[in-house]
PDB file of N, CA and C in Angstrom:
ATOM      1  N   UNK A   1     205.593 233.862  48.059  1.00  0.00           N
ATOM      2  CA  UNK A   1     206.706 233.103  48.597  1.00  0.00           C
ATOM      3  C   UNK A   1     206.689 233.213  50.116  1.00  0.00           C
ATOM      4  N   UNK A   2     207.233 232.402  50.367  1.00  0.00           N
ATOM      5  CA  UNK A   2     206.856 232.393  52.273  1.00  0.00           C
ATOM      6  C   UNK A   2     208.059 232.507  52.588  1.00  0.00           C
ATOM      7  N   UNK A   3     207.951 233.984  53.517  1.00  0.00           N
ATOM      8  CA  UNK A   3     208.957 234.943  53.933  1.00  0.00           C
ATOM      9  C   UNK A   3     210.363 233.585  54.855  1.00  0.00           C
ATOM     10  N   UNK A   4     209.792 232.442  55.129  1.00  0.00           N
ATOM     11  CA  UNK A   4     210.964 231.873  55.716  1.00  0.00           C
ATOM     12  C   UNK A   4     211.781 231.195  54.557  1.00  0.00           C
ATOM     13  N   UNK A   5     211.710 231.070  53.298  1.00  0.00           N
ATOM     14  CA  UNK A   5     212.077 229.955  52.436  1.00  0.00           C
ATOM     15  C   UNK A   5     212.877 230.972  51.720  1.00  0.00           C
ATOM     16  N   UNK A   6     213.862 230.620  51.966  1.00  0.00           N
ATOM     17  CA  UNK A   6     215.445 231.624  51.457  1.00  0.00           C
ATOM     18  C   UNK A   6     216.522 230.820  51.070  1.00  0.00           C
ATOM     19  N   UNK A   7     217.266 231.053  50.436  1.00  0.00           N
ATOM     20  CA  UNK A   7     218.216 230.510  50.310  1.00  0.00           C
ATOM     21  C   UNK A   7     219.604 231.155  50.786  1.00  0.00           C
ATOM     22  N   UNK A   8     220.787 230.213  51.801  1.00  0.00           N
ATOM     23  CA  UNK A   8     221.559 231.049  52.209  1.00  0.00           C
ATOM     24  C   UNK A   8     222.837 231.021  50.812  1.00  0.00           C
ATOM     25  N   UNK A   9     223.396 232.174  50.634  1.00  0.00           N
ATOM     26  CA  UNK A   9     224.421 232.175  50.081  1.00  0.00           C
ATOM     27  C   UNK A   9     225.827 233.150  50.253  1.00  0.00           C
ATOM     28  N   UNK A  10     226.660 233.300  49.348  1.00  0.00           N
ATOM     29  CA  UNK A  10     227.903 233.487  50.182  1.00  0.00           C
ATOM     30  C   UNK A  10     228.736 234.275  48.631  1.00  0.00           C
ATOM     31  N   UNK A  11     228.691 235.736  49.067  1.00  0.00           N
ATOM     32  CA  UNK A  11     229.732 236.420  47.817  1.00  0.00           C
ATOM     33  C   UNK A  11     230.525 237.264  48.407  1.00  0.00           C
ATOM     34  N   UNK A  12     231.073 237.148  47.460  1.00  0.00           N
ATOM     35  CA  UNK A  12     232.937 238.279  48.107  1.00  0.00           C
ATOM     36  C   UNK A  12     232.475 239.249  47.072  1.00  0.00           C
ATOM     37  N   UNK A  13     232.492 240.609  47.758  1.00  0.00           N
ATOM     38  CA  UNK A  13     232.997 242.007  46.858  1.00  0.00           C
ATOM     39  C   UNK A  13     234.331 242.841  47.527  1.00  0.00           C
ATOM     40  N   UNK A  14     234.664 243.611  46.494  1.00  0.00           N
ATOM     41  CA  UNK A  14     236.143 244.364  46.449  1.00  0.00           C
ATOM     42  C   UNK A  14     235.768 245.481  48.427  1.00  0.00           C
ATOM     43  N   UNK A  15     236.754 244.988  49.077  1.00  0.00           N
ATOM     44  CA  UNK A  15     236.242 245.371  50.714  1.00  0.00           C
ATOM     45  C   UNK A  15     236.259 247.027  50.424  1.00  0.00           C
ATOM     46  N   UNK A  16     236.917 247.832  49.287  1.00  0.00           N
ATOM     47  CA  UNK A  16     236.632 249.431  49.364  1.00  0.00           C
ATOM     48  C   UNK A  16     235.369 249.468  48.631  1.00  0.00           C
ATOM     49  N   UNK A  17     234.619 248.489  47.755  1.00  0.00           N
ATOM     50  CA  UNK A  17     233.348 248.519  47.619  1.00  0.00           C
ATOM     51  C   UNK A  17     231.901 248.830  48.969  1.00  0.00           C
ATOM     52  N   UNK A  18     232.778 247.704  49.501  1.00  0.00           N
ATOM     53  CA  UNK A  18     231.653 247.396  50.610  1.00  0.00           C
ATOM     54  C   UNK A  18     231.705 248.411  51.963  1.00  0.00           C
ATOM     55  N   UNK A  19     233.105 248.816  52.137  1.00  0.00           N
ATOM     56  CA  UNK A  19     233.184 249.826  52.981  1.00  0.00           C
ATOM     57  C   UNK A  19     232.658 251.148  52.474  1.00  0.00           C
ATOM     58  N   UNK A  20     232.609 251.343  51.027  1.00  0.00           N
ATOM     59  CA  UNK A  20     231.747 252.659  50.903  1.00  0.00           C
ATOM     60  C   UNK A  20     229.841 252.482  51.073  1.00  0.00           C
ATOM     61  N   UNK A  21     229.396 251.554  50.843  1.00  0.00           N
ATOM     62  CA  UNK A  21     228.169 250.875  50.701  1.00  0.00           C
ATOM     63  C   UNK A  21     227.650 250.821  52.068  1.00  0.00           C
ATOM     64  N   UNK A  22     228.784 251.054  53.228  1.00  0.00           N
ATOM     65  CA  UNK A  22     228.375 250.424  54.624  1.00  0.00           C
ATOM     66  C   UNK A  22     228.058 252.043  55.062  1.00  0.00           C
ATOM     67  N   UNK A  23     229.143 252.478  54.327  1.00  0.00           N
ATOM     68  CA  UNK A  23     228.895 254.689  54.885  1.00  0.00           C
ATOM     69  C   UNK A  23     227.439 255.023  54.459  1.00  0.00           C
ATOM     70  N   UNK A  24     227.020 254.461  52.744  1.00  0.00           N
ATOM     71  CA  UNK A  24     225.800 255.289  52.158  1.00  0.00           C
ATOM     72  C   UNK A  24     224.770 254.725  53.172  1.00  0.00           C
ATOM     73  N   UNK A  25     224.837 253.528  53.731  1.00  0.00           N
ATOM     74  CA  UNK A  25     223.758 252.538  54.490  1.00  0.00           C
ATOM     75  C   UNK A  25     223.676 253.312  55.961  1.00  0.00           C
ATOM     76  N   UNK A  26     224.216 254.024  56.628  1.00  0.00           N
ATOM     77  CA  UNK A  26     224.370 254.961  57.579  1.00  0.00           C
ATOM     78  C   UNK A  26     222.968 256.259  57.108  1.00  0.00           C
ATOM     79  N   UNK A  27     223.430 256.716  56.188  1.00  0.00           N
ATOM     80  CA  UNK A  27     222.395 257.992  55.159  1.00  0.00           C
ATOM     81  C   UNK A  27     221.139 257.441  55.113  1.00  0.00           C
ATOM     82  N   UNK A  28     221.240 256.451  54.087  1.00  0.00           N
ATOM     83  CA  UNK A  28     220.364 256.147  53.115  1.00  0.00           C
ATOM     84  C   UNK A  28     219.102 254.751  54.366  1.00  0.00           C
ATOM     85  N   UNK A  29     219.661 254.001  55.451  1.00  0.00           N
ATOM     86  CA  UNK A  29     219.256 252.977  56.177  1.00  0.00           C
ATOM     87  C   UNK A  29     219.033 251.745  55.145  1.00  0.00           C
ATOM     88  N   UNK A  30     219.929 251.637  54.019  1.00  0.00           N
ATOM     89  CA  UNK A  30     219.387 250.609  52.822  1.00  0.00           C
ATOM     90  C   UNK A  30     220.976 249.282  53.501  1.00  0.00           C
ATOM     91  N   UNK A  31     220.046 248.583  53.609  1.00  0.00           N
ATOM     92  CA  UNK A  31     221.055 247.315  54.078  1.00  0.00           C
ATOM     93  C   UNK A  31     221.271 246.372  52.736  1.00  0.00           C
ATOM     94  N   UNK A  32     222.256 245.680  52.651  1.00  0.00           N
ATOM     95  CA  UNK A  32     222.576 244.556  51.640  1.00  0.00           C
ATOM     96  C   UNK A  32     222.133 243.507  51.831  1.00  0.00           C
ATOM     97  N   UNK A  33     221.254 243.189  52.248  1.00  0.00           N
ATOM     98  CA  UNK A  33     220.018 242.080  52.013  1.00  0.00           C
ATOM     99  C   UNK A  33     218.657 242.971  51.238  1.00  0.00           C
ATOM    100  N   UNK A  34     218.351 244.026  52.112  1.00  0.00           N
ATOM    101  CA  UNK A  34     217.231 244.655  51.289  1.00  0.00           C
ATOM    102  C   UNK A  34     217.661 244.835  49.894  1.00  0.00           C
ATOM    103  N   UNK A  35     218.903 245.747  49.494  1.00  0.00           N
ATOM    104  CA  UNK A  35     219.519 245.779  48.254  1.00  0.00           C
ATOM    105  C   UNK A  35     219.635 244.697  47.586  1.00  0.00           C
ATOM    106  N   UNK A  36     219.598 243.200  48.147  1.00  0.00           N
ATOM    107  CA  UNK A  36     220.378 242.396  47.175  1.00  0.00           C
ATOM    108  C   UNK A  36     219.109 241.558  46.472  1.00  0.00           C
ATOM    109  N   UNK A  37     217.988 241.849  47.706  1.00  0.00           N
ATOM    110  CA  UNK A  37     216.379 241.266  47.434  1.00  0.00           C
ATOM    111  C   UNK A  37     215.384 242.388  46.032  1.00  0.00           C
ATOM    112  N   UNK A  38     216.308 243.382  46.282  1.00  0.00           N
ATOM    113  CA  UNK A  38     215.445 244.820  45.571  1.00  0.00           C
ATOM    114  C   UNK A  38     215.332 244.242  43.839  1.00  0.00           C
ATOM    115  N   UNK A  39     217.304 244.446  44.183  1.00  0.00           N
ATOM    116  CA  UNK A  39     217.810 244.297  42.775  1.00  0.00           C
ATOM    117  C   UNK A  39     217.933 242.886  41.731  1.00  0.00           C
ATOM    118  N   UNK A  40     217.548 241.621  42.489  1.00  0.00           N
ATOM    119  CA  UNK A  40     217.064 240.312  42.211  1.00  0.00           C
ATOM    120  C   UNK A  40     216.084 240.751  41.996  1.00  0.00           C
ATOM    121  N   UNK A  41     214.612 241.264  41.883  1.00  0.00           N
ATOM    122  CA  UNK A  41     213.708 241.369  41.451  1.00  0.00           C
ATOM    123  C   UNK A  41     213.339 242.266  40.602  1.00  0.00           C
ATOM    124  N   UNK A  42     213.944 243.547  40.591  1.00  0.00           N
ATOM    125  CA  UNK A  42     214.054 244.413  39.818  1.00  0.00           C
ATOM    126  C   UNK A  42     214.866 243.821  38.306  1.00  0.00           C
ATOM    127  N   UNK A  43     215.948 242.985  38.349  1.00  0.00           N
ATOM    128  CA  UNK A  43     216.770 242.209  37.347  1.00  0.00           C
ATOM    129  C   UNK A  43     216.172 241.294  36.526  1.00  0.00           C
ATOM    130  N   UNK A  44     214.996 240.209  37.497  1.00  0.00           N
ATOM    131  CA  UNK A  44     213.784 239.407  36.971  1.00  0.00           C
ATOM    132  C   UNK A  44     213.181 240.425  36.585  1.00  0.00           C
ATOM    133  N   UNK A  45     212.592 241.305  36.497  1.00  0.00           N
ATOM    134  CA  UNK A  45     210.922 241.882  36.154  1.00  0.00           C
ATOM    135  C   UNK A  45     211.067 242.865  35.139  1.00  0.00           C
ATOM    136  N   UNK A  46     212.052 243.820  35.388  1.00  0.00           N
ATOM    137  CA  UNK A  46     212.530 244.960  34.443  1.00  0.00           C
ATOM    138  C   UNK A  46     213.900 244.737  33.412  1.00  0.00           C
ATOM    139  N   UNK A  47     213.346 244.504  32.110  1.00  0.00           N
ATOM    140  CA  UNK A  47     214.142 244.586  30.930  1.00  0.00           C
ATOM    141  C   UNK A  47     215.335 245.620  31.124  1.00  0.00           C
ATOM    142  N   UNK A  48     214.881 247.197  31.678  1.00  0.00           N
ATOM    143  CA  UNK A  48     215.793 247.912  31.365  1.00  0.00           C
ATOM    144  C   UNK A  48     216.711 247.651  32.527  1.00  0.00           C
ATOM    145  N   UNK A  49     216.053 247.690  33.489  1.00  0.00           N
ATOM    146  CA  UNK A  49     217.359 247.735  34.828  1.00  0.00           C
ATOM    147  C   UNK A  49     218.778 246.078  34.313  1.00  0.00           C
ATOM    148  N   UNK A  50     217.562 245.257  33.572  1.00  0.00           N
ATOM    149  CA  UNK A  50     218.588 243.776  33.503  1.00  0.00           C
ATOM    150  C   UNK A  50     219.319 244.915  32.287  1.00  0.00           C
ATOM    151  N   UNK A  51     219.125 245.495  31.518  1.00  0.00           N
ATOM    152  CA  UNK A  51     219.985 245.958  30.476  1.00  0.00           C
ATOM    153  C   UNK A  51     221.308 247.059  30.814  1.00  0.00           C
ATOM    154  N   UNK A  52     220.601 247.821  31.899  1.00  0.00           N
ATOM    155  CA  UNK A  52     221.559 248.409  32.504  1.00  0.00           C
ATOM    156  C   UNK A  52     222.875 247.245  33.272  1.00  0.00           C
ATOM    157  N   UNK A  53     222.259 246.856  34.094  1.00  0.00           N
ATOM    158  CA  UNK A  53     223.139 245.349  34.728  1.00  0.00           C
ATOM    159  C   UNK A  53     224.492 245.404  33.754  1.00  0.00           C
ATOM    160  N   UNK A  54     223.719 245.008  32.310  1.00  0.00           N
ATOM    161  CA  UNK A  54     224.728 244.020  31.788  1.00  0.00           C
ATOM    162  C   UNK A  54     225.484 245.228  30.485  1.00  0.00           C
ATOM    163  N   UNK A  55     224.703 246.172  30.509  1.00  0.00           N
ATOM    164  CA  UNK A  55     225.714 247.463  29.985  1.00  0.00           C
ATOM    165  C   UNK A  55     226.647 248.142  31.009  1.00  0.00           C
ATOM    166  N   UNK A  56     226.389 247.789  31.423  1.00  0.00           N
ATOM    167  CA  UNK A  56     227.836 248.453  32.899  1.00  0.00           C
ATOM    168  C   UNK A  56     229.072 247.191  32.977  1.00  0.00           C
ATOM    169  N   UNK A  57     230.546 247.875  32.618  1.00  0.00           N
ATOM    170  CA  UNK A  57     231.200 247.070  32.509  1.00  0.00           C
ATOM    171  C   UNK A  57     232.449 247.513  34.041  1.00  0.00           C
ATOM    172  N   UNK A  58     232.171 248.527  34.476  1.00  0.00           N
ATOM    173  CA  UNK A  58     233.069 249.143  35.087  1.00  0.00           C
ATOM    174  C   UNK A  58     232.526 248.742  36.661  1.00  0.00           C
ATOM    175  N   UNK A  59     232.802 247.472  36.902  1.00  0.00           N
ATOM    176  CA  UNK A  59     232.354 247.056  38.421  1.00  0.00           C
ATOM    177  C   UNK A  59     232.774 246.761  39.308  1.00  0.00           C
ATOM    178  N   UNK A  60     234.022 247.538  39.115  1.00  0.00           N
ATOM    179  CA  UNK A  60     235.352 247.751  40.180  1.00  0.00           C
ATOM    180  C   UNK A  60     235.632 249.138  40.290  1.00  0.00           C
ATOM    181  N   UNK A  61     235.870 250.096  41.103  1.00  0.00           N
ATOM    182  CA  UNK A  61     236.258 251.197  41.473  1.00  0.00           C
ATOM    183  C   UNK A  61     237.442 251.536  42.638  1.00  0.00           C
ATOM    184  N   UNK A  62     238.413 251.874  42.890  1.00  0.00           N
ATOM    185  CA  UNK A  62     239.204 252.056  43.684  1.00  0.00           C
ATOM    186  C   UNK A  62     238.933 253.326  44.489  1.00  0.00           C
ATOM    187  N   UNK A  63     239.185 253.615  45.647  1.00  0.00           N
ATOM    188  CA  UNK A  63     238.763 254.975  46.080  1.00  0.00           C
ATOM    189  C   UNK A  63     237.584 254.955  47.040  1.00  0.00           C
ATOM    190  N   UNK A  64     237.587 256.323  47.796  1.00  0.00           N
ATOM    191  CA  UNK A  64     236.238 256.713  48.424  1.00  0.00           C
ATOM    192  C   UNK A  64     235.501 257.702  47.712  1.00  0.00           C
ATOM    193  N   UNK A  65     235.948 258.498  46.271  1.00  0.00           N
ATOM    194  CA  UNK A  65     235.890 259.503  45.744  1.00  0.00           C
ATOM    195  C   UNK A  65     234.687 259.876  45.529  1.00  0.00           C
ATOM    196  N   UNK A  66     233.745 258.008  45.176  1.00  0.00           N
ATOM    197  CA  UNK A  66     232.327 258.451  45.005  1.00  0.00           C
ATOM    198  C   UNK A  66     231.282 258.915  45.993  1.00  0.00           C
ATOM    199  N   UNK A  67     231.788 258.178  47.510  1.00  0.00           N
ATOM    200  CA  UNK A  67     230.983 258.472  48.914  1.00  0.00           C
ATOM    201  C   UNK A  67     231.505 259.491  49.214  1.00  0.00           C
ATOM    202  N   UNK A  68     232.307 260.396  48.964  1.00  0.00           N
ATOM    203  CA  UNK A  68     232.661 261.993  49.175  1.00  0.00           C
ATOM    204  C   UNK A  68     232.571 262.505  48.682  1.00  0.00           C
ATOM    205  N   UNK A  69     231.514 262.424  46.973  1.00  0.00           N
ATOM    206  CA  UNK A  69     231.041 263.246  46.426  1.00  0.00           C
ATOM    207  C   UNK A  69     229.613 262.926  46.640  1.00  0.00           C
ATOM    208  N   UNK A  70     229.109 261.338  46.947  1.00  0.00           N
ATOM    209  CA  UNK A  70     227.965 261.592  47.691  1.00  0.00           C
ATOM    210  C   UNK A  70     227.323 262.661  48.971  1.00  0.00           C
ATOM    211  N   UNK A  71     228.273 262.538  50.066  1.00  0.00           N
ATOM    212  CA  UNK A  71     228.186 262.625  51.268  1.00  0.00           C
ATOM    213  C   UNK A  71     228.072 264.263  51.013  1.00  0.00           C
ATOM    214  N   UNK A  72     228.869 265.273  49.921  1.00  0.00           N
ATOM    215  CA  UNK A  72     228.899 266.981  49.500  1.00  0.00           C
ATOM    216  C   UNK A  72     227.697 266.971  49.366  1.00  0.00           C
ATOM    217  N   UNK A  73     227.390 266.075  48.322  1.00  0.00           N
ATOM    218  CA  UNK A  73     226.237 266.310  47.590  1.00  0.00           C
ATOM    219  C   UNK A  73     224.631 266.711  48.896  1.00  0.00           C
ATOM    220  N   UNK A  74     224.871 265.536  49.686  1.00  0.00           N
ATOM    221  CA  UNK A  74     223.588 265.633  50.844  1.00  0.00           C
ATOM    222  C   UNK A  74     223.917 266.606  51.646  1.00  0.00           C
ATOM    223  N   UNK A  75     224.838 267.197  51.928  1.00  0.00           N
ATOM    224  CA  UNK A  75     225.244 268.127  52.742  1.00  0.00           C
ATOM    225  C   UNK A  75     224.594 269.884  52.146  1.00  0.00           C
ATOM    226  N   UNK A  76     224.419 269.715  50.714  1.00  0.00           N
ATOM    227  CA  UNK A  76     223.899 270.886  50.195  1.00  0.00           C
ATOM    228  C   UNK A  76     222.823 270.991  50.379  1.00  0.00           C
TER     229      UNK A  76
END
């Protein structure tokens, strides 16, 4: 595929989603284009990851609880 031929598009997620995603992207240097290119292909190619996808029903979370048990976690 030729790296210029993209398609632009346009999604809303829950903003305490994305504000924790913006902290791990600080750590981790994983941006939401690389992530969103990873996991589009990983979703096409791999049965299990598409199975995981669509066995996860819980795709809302309230809280920072998980990036402050991330953030302990790297600190050890």
């Amino acid at each position: 595929m030729d790296l210029q031929e993209r398609t632009l598009t346009s999604i809303k997620v829950p903003k305490g989603i994305y504000e924790d995603f913006r902290v791990l992207t600080k750590i981790n240097k994983m941006y939401l284009q690389d992530l969103t290119e990873r996991a589009l292909f990983l979703y096409i190619t791999d049965s299990d990851f598409r199975h995981k996808i669509h066995s996860t029903y819980n795709t809302y979370y309230t809280g920072s609880a998980f990036v402050e048990q991330i953030k302990i976690t790297k600190l050890k």
